[in-house]
C-alpha atoms as a PDB file:
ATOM      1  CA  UNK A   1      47.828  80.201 116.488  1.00  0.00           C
ATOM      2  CA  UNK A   2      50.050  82.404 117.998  1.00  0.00           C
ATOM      3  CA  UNK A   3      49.622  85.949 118.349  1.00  0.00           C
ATOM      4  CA  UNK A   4      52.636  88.479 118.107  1.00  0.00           C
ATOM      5  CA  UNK A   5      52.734  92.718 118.588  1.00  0.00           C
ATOM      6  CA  UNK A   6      55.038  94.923 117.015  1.00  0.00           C
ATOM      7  CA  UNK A   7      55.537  98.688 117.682  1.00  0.00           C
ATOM      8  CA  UNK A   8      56.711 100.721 115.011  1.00  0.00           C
ATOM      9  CA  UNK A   9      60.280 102.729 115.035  1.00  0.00           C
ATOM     10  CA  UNK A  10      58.701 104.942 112.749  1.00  0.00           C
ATOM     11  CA  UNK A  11      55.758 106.196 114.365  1.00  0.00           C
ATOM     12  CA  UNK A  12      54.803 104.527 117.361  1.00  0.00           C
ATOM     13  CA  UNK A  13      51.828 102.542 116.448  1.00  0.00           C
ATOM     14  CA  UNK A  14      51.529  98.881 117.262  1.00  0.00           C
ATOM     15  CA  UNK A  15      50.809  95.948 115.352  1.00  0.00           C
ATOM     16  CA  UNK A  16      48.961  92.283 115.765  1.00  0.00           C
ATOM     17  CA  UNK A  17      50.011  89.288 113.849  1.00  0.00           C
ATOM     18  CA  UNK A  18      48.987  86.020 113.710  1.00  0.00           C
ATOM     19  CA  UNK A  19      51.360  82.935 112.947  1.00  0.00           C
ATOM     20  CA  UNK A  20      50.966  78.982 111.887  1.00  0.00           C
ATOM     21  CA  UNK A  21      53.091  78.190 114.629  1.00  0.00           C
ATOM     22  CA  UNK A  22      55.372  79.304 117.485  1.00  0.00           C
ATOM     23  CA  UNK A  23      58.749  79.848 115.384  1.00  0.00           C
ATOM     24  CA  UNK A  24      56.910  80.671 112.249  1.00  0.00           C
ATOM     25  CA  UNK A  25      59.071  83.002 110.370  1.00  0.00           C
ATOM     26  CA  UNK A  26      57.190  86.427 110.263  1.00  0.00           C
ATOM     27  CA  UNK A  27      58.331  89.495 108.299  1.00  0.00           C
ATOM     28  CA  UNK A  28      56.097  92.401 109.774  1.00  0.00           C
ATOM     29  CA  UNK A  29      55.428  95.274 109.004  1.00  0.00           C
ATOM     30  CA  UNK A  30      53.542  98.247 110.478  1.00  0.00           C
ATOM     31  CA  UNK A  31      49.413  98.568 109.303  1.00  0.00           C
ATOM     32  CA  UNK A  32      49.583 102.035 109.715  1.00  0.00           C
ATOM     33  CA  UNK A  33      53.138 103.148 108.116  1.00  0.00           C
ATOM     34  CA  UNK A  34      54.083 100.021 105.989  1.00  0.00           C
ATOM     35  CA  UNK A  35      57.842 101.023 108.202  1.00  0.00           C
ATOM     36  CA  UNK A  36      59.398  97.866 108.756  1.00  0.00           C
ATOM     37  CA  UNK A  37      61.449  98.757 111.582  1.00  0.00           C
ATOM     38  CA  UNK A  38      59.334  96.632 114.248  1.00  0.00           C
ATOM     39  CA  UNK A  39      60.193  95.736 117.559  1.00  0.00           C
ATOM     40  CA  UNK A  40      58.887  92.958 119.271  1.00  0.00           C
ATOM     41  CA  UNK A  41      56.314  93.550 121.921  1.00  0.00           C
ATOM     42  CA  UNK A  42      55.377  91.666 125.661  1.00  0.00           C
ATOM     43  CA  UNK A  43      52.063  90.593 124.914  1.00  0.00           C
ATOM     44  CA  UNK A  44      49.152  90.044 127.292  1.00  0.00           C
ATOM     45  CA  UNK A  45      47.922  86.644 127.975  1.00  0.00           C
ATOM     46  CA  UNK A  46      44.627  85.019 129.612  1.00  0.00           C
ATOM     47  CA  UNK A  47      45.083  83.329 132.448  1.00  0.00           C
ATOM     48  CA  UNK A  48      42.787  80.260 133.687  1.00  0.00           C
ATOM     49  CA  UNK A  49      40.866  80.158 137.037  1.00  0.00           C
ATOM     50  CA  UNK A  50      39.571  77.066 138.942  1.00  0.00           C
ATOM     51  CA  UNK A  51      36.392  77.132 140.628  1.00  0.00           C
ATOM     52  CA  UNK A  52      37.984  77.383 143.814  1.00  0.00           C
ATOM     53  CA  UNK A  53      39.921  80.717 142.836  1.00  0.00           C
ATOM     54  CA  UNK A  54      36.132  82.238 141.633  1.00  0.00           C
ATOM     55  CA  UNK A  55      34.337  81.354 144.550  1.00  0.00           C
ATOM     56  CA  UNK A  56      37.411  82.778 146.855  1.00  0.00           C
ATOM     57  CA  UNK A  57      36.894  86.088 144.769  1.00  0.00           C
ATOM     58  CA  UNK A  58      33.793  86.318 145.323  1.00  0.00           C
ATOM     59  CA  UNK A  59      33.692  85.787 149.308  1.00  0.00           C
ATOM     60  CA  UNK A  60      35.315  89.418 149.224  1.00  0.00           C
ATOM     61  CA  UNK A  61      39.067  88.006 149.192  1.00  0.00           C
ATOM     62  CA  UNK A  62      39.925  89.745 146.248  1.00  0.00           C
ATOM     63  CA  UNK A  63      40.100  92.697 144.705  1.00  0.00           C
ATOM     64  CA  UNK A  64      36.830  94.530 142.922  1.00  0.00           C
ATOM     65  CA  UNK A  65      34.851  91.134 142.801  1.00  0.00           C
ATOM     66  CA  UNK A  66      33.717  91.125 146.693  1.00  0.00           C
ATOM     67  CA  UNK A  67      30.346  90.551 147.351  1.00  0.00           C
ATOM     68  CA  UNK A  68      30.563  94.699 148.855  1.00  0.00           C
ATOM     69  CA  UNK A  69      31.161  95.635 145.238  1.00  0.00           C
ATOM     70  CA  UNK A  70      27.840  94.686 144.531  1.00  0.00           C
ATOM     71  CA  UNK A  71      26.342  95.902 147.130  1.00  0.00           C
ATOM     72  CA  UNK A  72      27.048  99.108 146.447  1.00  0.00           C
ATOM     73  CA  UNK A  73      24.534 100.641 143.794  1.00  0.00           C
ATOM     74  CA  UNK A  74      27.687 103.004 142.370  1.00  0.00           C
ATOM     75  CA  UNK A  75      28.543  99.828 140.527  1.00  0.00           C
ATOM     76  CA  UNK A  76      25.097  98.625 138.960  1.00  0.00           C
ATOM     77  CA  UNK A  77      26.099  98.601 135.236  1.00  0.00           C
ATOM     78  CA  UNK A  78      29.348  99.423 135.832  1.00  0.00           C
ATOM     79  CA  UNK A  79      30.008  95.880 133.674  1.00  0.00           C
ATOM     80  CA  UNK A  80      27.944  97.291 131.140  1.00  0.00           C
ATOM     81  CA  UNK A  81      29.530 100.585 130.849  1.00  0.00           C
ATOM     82  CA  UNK A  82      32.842  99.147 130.488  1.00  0.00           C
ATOM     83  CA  UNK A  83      31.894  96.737 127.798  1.00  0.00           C
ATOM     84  CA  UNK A  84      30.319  99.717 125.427  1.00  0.00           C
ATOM     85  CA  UNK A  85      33.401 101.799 126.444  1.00  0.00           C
ATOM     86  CA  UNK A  86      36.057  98.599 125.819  1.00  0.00           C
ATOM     87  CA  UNK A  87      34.371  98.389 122.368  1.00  0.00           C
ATOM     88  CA  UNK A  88      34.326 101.757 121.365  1.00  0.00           C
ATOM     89  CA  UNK A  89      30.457 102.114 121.299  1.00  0.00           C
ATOM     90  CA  UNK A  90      28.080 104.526 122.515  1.00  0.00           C
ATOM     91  CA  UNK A  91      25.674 103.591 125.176  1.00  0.00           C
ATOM     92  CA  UNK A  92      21.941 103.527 123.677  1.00  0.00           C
ATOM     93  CA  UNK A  93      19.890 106.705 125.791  1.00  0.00           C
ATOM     94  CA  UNK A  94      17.615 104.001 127.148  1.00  0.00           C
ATOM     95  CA  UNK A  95      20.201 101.699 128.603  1.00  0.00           C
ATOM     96  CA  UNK A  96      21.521 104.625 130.506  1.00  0.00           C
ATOM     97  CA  UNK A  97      18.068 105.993 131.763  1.00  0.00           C
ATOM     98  CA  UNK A  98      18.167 102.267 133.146  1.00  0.00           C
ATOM     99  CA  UNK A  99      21.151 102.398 134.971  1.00  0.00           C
ATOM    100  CA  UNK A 100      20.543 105.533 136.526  1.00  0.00           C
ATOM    101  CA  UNK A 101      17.315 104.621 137.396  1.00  0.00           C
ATOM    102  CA  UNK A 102      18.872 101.505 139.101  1.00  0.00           C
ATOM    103  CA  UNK A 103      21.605 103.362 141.456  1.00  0.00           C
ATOM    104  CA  UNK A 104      19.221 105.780 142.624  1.00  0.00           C
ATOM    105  CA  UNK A 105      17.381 102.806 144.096  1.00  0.00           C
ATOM    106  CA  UNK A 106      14.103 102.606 141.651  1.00  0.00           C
ATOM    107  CA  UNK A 107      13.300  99.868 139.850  1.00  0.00           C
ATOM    108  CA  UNK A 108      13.928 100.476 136.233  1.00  0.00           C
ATOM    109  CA  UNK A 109      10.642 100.517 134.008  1.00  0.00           C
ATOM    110  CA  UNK A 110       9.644  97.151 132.974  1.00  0.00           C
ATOM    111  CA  UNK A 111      10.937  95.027 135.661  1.00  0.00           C
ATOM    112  CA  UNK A 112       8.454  93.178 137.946  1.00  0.00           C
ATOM    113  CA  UNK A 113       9.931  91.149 141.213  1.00  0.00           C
END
């Protein structure tokens, strides 16, 4: 099912739709205005990766997934972070006392190696 976004003339916002089908005809109109003067959007799309292309990331060859990302303890949780932020959530106290804990090179209470 193919996903289309529309920004609105009227007042900026933009707008996901789902079709049946590539071609489906589709009549949108804005969630936040009701305008109808939409204009298509370039969407973003997933791309696949082969086990090959993972493994070369992580031998350092590209971008933020070499192994010196993380080796650095800047970036413990930094996944974490990102996903409460991404989702508009706030970050449980606790979670962060871990974290912290964690890049200033203590292990975080509860753990056992």
């Amino acid at each position: 099912m193919p996903i289309y976004e529309y920004r609105c003339q009227s007042c900026s916002q933009v707008s996901s739709f789902f079709t049946r089908a590539i071609g489906f005809p589709l009549s949108p109109a804005c969630k936040q205005c009701q305008g109808t003067d939409m204009v298509r959007q370039m969407s973003r799309f997933a791309q696949g990766r082969s086990q090959t292309s993972s493994q070369h990331d992580l031998n350092g060859n590209s971008g933020r997934a070499g192994l010196d990302y993380y080796r650095d303890p800047r970036n413990i949780g930094r996944n974490v972070e990102e996903s409460f932020s991404r989702h508009g959530l706030d970050m449980p106290e606790t979670v962060r006392e871990t974290i912290d804990t964690a890049r200033n090179g203590e292990l975080p209470k509860g753990l056992d190696i």
